[in-house]
Protein backbone atom coordinates (compact mmCIF):
# COMPACT_ATOMS: atom_id res chain seq x y z
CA UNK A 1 -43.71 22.08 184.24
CA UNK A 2 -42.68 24.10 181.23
CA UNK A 3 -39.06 23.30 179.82
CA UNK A 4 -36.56 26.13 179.37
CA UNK A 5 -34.87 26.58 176.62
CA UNK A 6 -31.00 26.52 176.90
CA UNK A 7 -28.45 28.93 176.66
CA UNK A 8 -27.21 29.74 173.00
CA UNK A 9 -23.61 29.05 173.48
CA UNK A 10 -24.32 25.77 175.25
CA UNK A 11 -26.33 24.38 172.37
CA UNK A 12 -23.99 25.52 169.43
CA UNK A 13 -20.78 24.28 171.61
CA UNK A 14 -22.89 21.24 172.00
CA UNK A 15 -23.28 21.41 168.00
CA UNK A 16 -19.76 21.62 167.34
CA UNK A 17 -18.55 18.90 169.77
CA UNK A 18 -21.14 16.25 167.69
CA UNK A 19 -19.84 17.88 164.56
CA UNK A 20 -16.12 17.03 165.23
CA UNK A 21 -16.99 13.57 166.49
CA UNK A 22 -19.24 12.83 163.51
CA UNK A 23 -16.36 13.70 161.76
CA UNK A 24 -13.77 11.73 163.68
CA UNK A 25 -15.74 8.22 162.99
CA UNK A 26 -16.64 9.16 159.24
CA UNK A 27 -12.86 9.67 158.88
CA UNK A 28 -12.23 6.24 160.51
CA UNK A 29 -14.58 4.45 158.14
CA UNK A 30 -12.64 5.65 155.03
CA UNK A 31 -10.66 3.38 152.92
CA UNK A 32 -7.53 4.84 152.19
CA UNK A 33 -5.61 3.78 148.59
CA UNK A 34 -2.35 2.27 148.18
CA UNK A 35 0.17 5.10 147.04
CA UNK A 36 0.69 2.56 144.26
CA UNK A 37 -2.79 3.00 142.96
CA UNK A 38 -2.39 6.53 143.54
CA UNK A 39 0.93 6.80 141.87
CA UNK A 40 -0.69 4.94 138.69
CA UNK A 41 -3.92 6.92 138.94
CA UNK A 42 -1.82 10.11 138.91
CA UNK A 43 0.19 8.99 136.15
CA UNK A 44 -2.88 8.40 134.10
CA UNK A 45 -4.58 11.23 134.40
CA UNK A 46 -1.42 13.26 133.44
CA UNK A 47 -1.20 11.19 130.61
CA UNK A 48 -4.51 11.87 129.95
CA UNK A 49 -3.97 15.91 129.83
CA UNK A 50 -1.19 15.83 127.73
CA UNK A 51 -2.96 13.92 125.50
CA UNK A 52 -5.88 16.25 125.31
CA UNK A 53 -3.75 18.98 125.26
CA UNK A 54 -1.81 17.87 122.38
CA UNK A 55 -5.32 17.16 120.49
CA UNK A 56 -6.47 20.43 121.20
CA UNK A 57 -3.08 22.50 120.28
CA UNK A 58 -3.15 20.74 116.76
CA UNK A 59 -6.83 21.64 116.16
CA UNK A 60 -6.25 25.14 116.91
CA UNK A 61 -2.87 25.27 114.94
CA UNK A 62 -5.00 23.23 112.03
CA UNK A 63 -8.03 25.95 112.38
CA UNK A 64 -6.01 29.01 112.87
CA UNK A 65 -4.18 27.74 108.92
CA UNK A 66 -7.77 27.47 107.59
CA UNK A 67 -8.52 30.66 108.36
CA UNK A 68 -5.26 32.74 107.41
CA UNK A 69 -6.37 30.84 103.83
CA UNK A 70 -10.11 31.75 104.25
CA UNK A 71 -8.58 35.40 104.80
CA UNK A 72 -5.72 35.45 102.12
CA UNK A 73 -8.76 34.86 99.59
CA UNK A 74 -11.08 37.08 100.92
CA UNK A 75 -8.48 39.85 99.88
């Protein structure tokens, strides 16, 4: 006895029903932070930024001298 295939919409609604309860237990196996190690993760990554930002502000500023001098004696 050959098996028939099913109907198109009944597999991919069968699809999407797995999909959302695959997703339902993977969300219930997550660990979710304190919001005090979020607030300090936050805070150090902003920290982090302005840091880098500063660096990279006074290497421009520093680079952007050198070359007004490199192009005052080129003159």
């Amino acid at each position: 006895m050959a098996e028939t295939k099913q109907n198109l919409l009944v597999r991919f609604g069968r699809g999407i029903g797995k999909f959302f309860r695959d997703g339902r237990a993977e969300i219930k196996k997550v660990i979710w932070p304190k919001p005090k190690s979020v607030f300090k993760s936050a805070g150090i990554v902003l920290l982090i930024i302005i840091v880098l930002g500063a660096f990279i502000f006074g290497l421009d500023t520093l680079l952007m001298y050198l070359l007004g001098l490199i192009m005052e004696i080129a003159r």
